[in-house]
C-alpha atoms as a PDB file:
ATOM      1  CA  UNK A   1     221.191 -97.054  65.997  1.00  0.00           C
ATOM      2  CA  UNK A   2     219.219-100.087  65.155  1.00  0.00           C
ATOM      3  CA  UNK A   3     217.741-101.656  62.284  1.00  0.00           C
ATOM      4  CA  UNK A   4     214.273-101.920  62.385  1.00  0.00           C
ATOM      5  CA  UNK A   5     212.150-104.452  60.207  1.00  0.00           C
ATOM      6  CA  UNK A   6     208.283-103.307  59.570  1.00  0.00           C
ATOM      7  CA  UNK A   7     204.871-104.056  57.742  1.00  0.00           C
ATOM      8  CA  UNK A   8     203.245-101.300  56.986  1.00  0.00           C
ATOM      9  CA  UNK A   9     199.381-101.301  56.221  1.00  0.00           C
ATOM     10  CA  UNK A  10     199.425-100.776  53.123  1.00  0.00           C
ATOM     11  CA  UNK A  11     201.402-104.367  52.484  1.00  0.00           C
ATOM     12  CA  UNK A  12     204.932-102.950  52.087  1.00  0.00           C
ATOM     13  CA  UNK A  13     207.385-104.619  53.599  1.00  0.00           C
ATOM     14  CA  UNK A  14     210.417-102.124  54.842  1.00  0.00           C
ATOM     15  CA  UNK A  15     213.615-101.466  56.928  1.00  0.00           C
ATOM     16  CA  UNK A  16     216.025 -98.715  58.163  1.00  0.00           C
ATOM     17  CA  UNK A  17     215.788 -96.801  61.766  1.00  0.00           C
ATOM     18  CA  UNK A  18     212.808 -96.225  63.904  1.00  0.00           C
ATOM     19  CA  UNK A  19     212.683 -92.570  62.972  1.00  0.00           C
ATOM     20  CA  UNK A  20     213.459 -93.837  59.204  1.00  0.00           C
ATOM     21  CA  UNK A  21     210.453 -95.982  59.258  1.00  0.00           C
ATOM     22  CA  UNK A  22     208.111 -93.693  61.114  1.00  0.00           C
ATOM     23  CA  UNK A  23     208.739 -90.649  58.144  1.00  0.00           C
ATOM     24  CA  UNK A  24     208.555 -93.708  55.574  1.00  0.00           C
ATOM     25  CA  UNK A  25     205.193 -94.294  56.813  1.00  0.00           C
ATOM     26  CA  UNK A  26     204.065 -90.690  57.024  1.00  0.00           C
ATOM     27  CA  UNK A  27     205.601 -89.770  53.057  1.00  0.00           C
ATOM     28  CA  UNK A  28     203.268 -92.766  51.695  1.00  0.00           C
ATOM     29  CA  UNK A  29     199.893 -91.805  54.068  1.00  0.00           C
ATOM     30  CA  UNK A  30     200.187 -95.180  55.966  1.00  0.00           C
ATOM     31  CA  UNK A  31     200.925 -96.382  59.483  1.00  0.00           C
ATOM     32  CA  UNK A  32     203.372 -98.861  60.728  1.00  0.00           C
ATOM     33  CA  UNK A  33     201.393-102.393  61.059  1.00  0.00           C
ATOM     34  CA  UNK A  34     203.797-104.322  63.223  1.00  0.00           C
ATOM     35  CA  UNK A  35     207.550-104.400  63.834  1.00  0.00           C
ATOM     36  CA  UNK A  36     208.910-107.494  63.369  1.00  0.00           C
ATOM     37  CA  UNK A  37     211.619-109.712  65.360  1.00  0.00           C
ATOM     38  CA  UNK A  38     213.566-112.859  64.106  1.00  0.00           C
ATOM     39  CA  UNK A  39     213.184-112.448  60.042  1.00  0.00           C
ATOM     40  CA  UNK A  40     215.948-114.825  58.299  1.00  0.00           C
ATOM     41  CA  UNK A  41     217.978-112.258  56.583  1.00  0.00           C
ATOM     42  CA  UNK A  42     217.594-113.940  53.034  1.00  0.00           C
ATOM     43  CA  UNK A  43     213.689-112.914  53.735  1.00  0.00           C
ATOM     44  CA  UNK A  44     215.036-109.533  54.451  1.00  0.00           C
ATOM     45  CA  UNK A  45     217.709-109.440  51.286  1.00  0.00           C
ATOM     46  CA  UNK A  46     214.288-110.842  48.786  1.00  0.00           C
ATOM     47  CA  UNK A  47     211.571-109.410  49.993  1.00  0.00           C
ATOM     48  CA  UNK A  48     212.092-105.852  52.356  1.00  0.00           C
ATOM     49  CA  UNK A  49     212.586-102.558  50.437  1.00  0.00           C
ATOM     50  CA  UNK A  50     215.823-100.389  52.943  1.00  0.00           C
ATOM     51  CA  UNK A  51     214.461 -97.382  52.885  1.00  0.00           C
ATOM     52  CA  UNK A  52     217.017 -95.783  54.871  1.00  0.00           C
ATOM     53  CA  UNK A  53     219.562 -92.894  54.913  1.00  0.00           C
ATOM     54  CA  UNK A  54     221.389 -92.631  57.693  1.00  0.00           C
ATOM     55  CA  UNK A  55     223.577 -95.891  56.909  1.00  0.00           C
ATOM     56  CA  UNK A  56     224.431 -98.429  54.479  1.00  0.00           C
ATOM     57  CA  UNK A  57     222.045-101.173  53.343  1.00  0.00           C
ATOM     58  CA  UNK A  58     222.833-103.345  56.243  1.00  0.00           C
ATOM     59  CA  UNK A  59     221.469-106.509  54.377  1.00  0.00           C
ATOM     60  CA  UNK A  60     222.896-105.713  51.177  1.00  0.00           C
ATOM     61  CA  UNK A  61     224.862-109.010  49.669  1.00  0.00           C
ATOM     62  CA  UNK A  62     228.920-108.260  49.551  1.00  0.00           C
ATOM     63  CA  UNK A  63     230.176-108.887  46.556  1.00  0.00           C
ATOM     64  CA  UNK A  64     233.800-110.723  46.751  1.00  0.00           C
ATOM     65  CA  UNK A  65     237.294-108.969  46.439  1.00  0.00           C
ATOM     66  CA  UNK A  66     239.454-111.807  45.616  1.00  0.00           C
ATOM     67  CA  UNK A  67     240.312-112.694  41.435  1.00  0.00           C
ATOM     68  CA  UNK A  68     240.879-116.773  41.526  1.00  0.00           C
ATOM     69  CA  UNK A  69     241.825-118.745  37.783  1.00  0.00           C
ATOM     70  CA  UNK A  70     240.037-121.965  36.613  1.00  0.00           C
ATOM     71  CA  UNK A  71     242.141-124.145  39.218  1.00  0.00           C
ATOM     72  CA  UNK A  72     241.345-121.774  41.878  1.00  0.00           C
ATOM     73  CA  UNK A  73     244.745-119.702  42.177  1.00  0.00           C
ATOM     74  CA  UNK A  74     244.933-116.265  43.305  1.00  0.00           C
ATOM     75  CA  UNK A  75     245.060-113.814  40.744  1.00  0.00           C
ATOM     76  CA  UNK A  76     244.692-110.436  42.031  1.00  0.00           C
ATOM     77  CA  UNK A  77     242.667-108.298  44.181  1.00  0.00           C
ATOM     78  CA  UNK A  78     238.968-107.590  41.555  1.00  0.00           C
ATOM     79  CA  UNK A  79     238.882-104.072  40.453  1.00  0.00           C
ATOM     80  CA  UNK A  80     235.288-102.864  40.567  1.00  0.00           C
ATOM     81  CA  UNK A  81     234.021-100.476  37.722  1.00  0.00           C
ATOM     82  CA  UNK A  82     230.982 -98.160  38.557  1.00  0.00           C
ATOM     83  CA  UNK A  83     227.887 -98.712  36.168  1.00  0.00           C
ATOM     84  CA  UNK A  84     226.751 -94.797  35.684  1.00  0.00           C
END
């Protein structure tokens, strides 16, 4: 399974699978413009839309685990709260 970077022709710039991409395409009543190679991931991170399912956000930015104080001594592991 491979991530697949696309333009679509109606400007929207997208990623997940082939097959992901291809439905993507149909939903919104446009075609796939070109697939692209060799994007910098920050591009990818800023400016694609993952519209996939299948996996994770491949490109999505980690956030870090590790609680340091002001002189940069380890604390603790961070415990993460969900939002909703």
């Amino acid at each position: 399974m491979t991530t697949e970077l696309a333009k679509l022709n109606n400007g929207e710039l997208v990623y997940g699978t082939h097959e992901e991409v291809e439905l993507y395409a149909e939903s919104t009543n446009t075609t796939v413009s070109q697939y692209l190679n060799h994007v910098n991931p920050s591009t990818v991170q800023k400016a694609f839309k993952y519209i996939g399912k299948a996996m994770c956000d491949p490109y999505s930015i980690p956030k870090p685990i590790y609680e340091r104080d002001e002189t940069g001594k380890y604390i603790g592991t961070r415990q993460f709260k969900e939002k909703f």
